[in-house]
Protein backbone atom coordinates (compact mmCIF):
# COMPACT_ATOMS: atom_id res chain seq x y z
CA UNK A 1 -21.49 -11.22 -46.17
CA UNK A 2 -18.29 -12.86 -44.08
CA UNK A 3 -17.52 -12.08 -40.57
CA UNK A 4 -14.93 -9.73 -41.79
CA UNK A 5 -17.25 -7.48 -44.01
CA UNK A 6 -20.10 -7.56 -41.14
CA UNK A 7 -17.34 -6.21 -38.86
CA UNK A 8 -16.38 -3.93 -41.25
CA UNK A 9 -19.76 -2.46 -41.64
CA UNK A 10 -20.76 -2.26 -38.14
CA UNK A 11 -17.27 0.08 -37.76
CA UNK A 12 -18.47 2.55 -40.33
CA UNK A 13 -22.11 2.85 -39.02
CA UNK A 14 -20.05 3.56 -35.58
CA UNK A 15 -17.96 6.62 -37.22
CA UNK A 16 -20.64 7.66 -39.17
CA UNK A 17 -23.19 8.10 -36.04
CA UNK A 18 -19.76 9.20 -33.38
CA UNK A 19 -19.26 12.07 -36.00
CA UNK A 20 -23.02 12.72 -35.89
CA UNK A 21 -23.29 12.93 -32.19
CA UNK A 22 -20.70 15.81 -31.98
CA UNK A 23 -23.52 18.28 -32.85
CA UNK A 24 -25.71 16.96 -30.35
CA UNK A 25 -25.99 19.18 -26.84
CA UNK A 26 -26.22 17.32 -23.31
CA UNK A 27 -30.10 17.40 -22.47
CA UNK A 28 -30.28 15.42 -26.05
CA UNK A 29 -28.04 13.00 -24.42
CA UNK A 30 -29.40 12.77 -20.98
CA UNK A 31 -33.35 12.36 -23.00
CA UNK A 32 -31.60 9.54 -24.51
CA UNK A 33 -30.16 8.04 -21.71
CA UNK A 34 -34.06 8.91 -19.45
CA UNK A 35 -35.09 6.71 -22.34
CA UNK A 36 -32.99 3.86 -22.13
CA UNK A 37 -33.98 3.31 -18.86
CA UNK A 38 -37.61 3.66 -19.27
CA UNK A 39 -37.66 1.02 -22.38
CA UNK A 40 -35.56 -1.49 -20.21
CA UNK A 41 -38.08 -0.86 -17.65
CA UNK A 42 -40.63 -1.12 -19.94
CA UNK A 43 -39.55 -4.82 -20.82
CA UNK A 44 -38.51 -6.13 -18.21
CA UNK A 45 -40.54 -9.44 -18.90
CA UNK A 46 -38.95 -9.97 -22.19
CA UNK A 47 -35.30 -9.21 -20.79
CA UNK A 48 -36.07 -12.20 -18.35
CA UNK A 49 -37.18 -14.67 -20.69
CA UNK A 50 -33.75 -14.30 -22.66
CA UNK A 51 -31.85 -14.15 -19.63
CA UNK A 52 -33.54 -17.75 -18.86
CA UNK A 53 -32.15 -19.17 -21.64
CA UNK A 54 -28.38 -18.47 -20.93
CA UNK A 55 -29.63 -19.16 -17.16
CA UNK A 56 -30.58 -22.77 -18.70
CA UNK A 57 -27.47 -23.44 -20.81
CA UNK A 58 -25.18 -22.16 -18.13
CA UNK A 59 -26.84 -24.78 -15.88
CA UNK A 60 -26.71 -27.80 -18.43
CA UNK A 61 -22.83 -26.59 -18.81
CA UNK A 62 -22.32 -27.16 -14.88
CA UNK A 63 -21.24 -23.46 -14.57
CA UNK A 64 -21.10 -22.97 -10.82
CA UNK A 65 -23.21 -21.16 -8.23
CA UNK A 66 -21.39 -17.62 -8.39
CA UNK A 67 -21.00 -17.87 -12.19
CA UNK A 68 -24.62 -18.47 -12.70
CA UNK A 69 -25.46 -15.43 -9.95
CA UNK A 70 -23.28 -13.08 -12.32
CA UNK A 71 -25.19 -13.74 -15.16
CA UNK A 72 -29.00 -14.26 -13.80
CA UNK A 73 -30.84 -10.81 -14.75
CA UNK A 74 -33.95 -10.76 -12.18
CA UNK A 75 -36.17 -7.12 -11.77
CA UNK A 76 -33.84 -5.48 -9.00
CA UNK A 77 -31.01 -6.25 -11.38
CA UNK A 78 -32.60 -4.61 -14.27
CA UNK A 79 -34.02 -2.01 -12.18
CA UNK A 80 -30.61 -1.04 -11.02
CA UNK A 81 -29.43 -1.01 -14.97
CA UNK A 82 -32.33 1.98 -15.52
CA UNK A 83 -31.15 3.31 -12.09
CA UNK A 84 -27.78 3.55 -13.64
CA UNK A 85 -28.83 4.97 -17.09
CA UNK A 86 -30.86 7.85 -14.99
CA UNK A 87 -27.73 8.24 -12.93
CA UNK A 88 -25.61 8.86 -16.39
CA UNK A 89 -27.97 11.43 -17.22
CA UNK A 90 -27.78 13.05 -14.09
CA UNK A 91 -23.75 13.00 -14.29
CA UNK A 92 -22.29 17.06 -15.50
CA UNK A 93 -21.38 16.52 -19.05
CA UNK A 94 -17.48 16.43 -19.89
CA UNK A 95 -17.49 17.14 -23.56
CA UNK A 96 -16.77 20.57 -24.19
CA UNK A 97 -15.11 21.76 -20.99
CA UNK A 98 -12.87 24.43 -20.94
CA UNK A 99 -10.16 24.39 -18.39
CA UNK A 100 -6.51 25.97 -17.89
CA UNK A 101 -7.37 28.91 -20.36
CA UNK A 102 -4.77 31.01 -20.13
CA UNK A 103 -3.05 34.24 -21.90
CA UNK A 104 0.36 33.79 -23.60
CA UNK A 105 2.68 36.71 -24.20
CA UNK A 106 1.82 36.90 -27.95
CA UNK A 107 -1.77 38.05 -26.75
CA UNK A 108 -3.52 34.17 -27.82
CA UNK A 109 -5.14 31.83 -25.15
CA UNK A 110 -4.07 28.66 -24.94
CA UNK A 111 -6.30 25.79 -23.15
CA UNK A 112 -7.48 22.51 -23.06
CA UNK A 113 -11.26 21.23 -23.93
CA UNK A 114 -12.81 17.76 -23.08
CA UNK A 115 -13.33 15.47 -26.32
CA UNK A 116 -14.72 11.97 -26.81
CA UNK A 117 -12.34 9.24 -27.78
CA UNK A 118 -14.18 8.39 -30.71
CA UNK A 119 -15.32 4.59 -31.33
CA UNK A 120 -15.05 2.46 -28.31
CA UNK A 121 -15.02 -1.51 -28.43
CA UNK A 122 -16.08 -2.81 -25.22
CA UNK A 123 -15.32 -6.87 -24.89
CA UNK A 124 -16.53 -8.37 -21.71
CA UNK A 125 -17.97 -11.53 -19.86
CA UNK A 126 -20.53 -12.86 -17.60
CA UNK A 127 -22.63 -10.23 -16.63
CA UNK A 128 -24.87 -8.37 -18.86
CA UNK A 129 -25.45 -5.16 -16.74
CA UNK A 130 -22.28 -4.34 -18.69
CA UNK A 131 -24.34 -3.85 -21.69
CA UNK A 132 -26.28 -1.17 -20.39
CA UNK A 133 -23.38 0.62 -17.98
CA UNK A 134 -21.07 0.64 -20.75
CA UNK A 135 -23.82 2.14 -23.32
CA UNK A 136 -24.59 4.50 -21.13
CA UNK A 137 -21.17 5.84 -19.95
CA UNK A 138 -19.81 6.14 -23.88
CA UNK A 139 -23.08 7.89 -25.39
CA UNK A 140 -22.97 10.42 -22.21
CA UNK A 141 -19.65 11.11 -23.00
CA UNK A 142 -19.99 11.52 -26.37
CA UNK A 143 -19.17 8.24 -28.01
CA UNK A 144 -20.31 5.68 -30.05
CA UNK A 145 -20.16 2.13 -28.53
CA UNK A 146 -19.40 -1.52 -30.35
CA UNK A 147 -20.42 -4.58 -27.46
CA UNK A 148 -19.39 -7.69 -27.74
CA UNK A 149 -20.45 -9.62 -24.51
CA UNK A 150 -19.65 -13.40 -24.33
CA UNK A 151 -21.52 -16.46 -25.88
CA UNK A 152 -22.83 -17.20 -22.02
CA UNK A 153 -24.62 -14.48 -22.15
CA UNK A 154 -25.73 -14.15 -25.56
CA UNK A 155 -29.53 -14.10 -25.34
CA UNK A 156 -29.57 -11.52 -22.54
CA UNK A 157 -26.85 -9.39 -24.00
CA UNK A 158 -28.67 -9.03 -27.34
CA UNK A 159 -31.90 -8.83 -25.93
CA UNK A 160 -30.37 -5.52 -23.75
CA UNK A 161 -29.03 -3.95 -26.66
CA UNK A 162 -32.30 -3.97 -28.37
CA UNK A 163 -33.84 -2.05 -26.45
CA UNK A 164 -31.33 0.61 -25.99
CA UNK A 165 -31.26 0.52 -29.53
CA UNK A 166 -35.24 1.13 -29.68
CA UNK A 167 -35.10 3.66 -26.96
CA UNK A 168 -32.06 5.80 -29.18
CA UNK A 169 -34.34 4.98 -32.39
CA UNK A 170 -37.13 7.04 -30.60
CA UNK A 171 -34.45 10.17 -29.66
CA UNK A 172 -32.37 12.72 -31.77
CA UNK A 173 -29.47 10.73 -31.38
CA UNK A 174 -28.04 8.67 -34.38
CA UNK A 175 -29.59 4.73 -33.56
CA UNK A 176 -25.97 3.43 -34.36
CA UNK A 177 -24.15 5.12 -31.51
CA UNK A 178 -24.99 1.57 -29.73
CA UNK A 179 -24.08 -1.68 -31.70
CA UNK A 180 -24.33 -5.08 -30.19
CA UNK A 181 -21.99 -8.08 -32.45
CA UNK A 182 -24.34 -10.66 -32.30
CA UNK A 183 -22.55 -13.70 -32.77
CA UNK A 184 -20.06 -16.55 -30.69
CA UNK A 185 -17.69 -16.39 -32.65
CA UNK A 186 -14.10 -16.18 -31.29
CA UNK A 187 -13.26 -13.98 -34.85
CA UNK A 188 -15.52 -11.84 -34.23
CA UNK A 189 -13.28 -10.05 -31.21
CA UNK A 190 -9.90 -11.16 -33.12
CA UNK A 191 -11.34 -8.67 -35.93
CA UNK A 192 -12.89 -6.08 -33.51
CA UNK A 193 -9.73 -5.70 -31.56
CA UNK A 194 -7.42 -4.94 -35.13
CA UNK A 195 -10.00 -2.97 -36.97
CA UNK A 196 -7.96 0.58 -36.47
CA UNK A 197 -9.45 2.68 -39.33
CA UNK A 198 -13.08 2.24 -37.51
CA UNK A 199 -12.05 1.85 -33.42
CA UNK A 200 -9.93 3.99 -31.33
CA UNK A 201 -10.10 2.29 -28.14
CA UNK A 202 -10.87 -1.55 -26.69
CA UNK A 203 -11.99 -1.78 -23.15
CA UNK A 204 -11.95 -5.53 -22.04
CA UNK A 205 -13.52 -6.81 -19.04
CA UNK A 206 -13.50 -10.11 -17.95
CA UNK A 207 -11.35 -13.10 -17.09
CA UNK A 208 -7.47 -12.87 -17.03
CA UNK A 209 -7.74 -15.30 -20.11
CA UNK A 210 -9.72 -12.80 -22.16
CA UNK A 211 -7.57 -9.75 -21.26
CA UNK A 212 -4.45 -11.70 -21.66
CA UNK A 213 -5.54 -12.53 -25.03
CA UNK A 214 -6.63 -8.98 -26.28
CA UNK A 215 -3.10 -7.36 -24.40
CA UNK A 216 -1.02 -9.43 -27.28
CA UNK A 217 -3.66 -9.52 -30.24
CA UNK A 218 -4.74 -5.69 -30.18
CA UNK A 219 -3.56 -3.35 -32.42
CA UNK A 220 -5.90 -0.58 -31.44
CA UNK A 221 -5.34 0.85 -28.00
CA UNK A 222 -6.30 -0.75 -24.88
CA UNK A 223 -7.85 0.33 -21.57
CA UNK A 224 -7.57 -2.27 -19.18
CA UNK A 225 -6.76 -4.40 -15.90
CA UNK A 226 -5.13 -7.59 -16.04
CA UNK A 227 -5.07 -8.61 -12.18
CA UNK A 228 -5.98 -7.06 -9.06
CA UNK A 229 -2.91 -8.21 -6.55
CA UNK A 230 -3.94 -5.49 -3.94
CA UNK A 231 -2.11 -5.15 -0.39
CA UNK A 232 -2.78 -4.21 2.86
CA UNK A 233 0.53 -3.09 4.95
CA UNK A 234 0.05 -2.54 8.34
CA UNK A 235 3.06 -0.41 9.81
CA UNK A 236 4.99 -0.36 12.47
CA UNK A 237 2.61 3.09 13.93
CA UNK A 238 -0.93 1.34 13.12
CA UNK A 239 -4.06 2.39 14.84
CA UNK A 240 -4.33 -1.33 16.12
CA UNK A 241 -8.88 -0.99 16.21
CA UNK A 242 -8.04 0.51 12.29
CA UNK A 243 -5.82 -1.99 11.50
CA UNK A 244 -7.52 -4.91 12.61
CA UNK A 245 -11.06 -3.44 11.26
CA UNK A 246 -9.67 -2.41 7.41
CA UNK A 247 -7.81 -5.62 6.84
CA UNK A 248 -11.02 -7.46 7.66
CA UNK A 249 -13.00 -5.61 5.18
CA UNK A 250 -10.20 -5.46 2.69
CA UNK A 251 -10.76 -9.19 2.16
CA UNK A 252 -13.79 -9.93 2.82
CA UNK A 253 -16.29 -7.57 2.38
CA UNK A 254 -16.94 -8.84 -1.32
CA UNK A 255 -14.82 -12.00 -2.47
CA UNK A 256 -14.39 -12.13 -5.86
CA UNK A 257 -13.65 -8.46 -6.74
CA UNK A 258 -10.36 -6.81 -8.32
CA UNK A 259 -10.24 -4.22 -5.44
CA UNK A 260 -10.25 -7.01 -3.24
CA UNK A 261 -7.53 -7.54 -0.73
CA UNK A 262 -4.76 -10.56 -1.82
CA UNK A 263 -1.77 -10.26 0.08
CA UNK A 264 -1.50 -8.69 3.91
CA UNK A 265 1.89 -6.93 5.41
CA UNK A 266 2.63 -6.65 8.50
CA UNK A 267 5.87 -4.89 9.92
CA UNK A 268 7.73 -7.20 12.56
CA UNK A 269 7.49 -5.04 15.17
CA UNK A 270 3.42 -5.44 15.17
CA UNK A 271 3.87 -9.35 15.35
CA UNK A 272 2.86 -9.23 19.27
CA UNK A 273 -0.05 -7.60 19.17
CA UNK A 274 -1.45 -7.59 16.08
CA UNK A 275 -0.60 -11.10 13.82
CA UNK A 276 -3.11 -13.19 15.85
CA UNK A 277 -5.91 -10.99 16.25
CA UNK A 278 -5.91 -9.80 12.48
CA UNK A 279 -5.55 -13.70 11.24
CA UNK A 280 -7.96 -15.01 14.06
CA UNK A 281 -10.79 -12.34 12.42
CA UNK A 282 -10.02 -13.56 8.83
CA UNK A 283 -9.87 -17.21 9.77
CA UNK A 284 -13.36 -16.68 11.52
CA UNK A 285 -14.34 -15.50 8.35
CA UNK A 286 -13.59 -18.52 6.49
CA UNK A 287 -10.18 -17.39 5.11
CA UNK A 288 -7.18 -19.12 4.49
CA UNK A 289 -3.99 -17.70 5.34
CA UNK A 290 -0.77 -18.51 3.36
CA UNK A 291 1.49 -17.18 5.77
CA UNK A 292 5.32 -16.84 5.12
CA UNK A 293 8.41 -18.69 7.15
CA UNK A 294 8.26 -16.51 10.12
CA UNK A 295 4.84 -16.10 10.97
CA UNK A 296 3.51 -20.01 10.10
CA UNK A 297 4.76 -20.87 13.47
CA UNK A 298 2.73 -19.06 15.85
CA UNK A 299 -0.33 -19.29 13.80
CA UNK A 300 -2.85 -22.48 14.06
CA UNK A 301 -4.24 -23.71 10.67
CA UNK A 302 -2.42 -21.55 9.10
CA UNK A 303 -0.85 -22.57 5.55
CA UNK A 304 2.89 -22.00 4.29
CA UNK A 305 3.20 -19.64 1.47
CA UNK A 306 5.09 -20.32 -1.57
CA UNK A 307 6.75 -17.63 -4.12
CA UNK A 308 3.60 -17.96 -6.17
CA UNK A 309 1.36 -16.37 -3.62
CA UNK A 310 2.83 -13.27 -3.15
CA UNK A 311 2.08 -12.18 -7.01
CA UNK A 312 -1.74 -13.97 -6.73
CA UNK A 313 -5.09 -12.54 -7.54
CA UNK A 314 -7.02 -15.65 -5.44
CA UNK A 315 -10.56 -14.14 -6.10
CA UNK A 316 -11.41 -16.45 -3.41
CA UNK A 317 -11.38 -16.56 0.32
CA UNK A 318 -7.14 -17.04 0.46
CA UNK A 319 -4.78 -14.31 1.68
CA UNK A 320 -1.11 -14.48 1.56
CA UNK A 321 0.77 -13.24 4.62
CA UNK A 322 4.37 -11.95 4.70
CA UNK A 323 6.24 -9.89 7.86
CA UNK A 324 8.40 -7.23 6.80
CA UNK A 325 11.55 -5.25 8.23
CA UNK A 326 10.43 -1.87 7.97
CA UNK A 327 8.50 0.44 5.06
CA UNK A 328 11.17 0.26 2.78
CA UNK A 329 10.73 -3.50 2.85
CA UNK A 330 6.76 -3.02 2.24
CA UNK A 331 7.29 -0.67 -0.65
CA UNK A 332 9.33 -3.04 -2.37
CA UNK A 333 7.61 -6.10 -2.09
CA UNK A 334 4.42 -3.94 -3.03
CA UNK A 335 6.15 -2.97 -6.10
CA UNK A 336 7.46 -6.04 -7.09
CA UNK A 337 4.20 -8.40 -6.37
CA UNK A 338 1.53 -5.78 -7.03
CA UNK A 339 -0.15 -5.44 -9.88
CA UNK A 340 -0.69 -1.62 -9.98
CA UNK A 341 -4.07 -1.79 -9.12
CA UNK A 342 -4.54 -0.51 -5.28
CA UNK A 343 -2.67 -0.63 -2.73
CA UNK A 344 -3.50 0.58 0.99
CA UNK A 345 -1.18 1.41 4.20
CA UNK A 346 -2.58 1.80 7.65
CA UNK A 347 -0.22 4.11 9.76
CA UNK A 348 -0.74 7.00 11.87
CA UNK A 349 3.20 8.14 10.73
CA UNK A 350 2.58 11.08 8.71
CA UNK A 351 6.10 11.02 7.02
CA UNK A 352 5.43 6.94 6.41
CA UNK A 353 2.30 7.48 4.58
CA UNK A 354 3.23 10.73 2.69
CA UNK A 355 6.27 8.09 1.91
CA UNK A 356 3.64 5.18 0.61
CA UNK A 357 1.79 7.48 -1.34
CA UNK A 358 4.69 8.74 -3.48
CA UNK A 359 7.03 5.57 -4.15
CA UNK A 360 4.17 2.88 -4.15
CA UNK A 361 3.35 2.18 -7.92
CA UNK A 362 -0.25 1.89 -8.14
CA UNK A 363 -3.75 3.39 -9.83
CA UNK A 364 -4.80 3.76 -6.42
CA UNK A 365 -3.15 4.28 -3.24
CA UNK A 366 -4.62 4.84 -0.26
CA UNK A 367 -3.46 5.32 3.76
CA UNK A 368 -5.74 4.16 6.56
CA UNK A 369 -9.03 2.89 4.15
CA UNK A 370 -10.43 -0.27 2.75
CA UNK A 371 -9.06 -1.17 -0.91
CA UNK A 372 -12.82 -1.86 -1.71
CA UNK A 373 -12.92 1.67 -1.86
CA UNK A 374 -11.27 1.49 -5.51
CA UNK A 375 -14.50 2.52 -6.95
CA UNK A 376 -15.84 4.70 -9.34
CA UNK A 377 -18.80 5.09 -7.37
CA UNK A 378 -17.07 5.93 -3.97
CA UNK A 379 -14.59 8.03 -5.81
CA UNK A 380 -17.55 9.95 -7.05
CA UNK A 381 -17.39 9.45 -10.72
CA UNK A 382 -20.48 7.81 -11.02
CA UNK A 383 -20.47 4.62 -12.83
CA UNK A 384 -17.09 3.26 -14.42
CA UNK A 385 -16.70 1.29 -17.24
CA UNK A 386 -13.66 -0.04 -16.04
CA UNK A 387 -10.82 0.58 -14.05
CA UNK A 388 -7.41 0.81 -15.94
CA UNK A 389 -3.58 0.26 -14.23
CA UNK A 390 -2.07 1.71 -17.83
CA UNK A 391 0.27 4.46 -17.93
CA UNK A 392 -1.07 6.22 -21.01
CA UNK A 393 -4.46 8.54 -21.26
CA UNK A 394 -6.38 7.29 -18.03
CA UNK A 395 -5.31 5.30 -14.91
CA UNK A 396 -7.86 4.14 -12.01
CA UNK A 397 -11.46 3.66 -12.23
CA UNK A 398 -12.78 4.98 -15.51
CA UNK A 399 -15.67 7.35 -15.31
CA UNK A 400 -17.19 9.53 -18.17
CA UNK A 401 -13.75 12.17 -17.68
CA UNK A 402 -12.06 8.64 -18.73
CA UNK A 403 -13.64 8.22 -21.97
CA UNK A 404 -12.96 11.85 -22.91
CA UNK A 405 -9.43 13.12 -24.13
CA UNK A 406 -7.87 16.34 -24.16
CA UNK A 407 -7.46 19.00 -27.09
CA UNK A 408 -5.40 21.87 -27.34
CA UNK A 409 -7.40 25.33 -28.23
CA UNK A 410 -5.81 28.16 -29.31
CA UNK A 411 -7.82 31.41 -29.28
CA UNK A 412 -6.81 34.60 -30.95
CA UNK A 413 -8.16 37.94 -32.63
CA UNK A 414 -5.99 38.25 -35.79
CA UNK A 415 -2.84 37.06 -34.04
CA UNK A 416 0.21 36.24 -36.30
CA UNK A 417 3.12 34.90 -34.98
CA UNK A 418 6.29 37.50 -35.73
C-alpha cells in the first residue's frame, strides 16, 4: 500500500468512528478521557524510553538547549499530560447545547445547537504533550483526531498515541477516533492537508516554516497562527507602577511564546518619566532594545531599529521600541505591524481604552494586563489546542467551544409555512 492509499484509509477509519461517536453521551467521553490518563500514567517508563531516543538523535543533530527541553518527556511532564486529560473530562460538554431558542411568529422555534467539526488534522512540532492535549480536546468535543507530530519527535509521539489508543480500545468509544501517521515523510502532511472528502479542518502548530507551508498547500480549512507580533502601548494617562510592571512581564515572563511581548509603544509625552525606567527593567533582564530614531539617544546600549523590527516575532530576549504622537498613532502602527494576535494598552483614559478595544485588529485585546494572559487556560477554557487570528468560525485561543460549530434547529408541531 503507497503513502497515498495509507492516507486514504486512515481518513475513512476517522469518518467512520466521528460518525460513531455522535451516539455516544458525555460520561462515555469523560471515562475515556479518566482512561487516557490512567494508561499514560500507567506507562510512564515506556513513554521515557522512546522519548530517549528522539532525546539522543536530537542531541547527535546539535539541536540546541531549549529545543531539546521542548521535546524531553520526564514524569512531571507526563504527569501534567494525565492532569490535562482529567481536566478535559472535567470540562461541561459543548456538543448538544441549546442556546438562543426562540419563538418566531409562524409559532416554530428557531435556535442554535453545538456540533463537532467532524475530522480534525492536527500537524505540529517539537513537543509531544501535543499528542495527548490535542486527543483529548477533539474526542471531548466530539471529534475524531488524525496527528501527525514531526520526525524529531517520532518515537515519543507514537509511543503517546499508543496508549491513548489502548486506553479508547478498553472504552465504548470507537478505537479510531485517535490516529497517529506514523511516518517522516514530508508527503505524508502534503496528502493530509488536501484530503477533503475525509478532513474538515487542519490545525498546525509549530514553526512559521510549517504554517507557512500548510497556509498555501491546504485545501481543507485551516485553524491557525502564523506569528505572534504582540504590543504593549503605554499611553499618554498610564498608571506609571502598571506600566512599568506589565511591560516587564509582557516580555519576559516566558521568552519564546506567541503571547509574548515584541514591540513596546510609548506615547511622547511619557518619554520623561517613563522611557528609562521601563528600558532600564528590561535591559536588567537581559533584553535588547531596538529602539527607534528618537528614543536611541537618551538610552545607553540601546540598539537602532530598522523597518524590519517593527513587524518581528523575535521569540528571543529583543524588543523593538517606537514613541508615538498620540493613540491614533498607536492604533495604526498596531494595525499595520501586528499580527492579529494580542495586543495590550495600559491607560487609565476610559474613552482611550474603550477606543483601543474597538479599532485595534486583534484575537485578543486587552487594557491594563499582561499579553501572556492570551491563554486558554487564564481565559478559562481549559486547555486549547491552539490559538487562531482567522476571521472565519473561531478567533483566539481555541478551547473545546472552538472545535464545535453551530447548527440551525428548527422546532415545530405540524407547522407549514402559508
Amino acid at each position: 500500500m503507497d503513502l497515498h492509499q495509507e492516507m486514504e484509509k486512515i481518513g475513512e477509519r476517522a469518518r467512520s468512528a466521528q460518525r460513531r461517536l455522535q451516539s455516544a453521551d458525555s460520561a462515555a467521553k469523560d471515562q475515556a478521557l479518566r482512561l487516557m490518563a490512567e494508561f499514560l500514567r500507567r506507562d510512564a517508563d515506556n513513554l521515557q524510553r522512546a522519548n530517549r531516543k528522539d532525546l539522543r538523535s536530537a542531541e547527535e543533530a546539535g539541536k540546541d538547549a531549549a529545543f531539546i527541553d521542548r521535546l524531553r518527556l520526564d514524569e512531571t511532564r507526563i504527569e501534567a499530560m494525565a492532569r490535562g486529560l482529567e481536566e478535559i473530562a472535567a470540562l461541561p460538554d459543548p456538543v448538544g447545547e441549546i442556546t438562543d431558542l426562540r419563538y418566531r411568529p409562524s409559532g416554530i422555534q428557531v435556535g442554535h445547537m453545538r456540533a463537532p467539526l467532524g475530522v480534525i488534522a492536527m500537524i505540529y512540532e517539537s513537543r509531544p504533550n501535543v499528542t495527548a492535549d490535542a486527543a483529548g480536546l477533539c474526542v471531548k468535543s466530539g471529534n475524531a483526531v488524525i496527528l501527525r507530530g514531526g520526525s524529531e519527535s517520532l518515537h515519543s509521539n507514537m509511543a503517546i498515541a499508543e496508549r491513548l489508543r489502548a486506553a479508547l480500545g478498553k472504552s465504548v468509544l470507537p478505537l479510531d477516533l485517535v490516529q497517529y501517521v506514523n511516518t517522516a515523510d514530508r508527503e505524508a502532511v502534503g496528502v493530509l492537508i488536501s484530503m477533503d472528502a475525509h478532513v474538515d479542518v487542519v490545525i498546525p502548530r509549530g514553526g512559521k516554516g510549517l504554517i507557512s507551508r500548510i497556509k498555501a498547500d491546504a485545501t481543507v480549512p485551516v485553524i491557525m497562527h502564523l506569528d505572534g507580533n504582540c504590543h504593549v502601548y503605554v499611553d499618554a494617562d498610564a498608571d506609571a507602577r502598571k506600566a512599568l510592571k506589565v511591560v516587564v512581564n509582557a516580555k519576559t515572563q516566558r521568552l519564546g511564546t506567541c503571547n509574548t511581548a515584541e514591540s513596546l509603544l510609548i506615547h511622547k509625552d511619557r518619554m520623561e518619566d517613563l522611557l528609562l525606567p521601563i528600558v532600564a527593567a528590561l535591559q536588567e533582564k537581559g533584553i535588547e532594545v531596538r529602539a527607534c530614531e528618537r528614543s536611541l539617544p537618551r538610552l545607553a546600549g540601546a540598539v537602532a531599529a530598522t523597518e524590519e523590527d517593527y513587524g518581528t516575532e523575535y521569540l528571543a530576549p529583543i524588543i523593538s521600541l517606537k514613541i508615538v504622537d498620540d493613540l491614533d498613532a498607536a492604533i495604526a502602527h498596531i494595525n499595520r505591524y501586528g499580527s492579529q494576535h494580542t495586543e495590550s494598552i495600559l491607560t487609565e483614559n476610559y474613552t482611550h481604552a474603550r477606543r483601543f478595544l474597538r479599532e485595534v485588529d486583534a484575537s485578543s485585546v486587552m487594557v491594563n494586563a499582561s499579553t501572556r494572559f492570551a491563554d486558554g487556560f487564564e481565559y478559562g477554557l481549559g486547555a486549547e489546542i491552539g490559538i487562531s487570528t482567522n476571521r472565519l468560525h473561531v478567533r483566539g485561543p481555541v478551547g473545546l467551544e472552538g472545535l464545535t460549530l453551530q447548527k440551525w434547529i428548527v422546532l415545530g408541531d405540524g407547522h407549514i409555512r402559508s
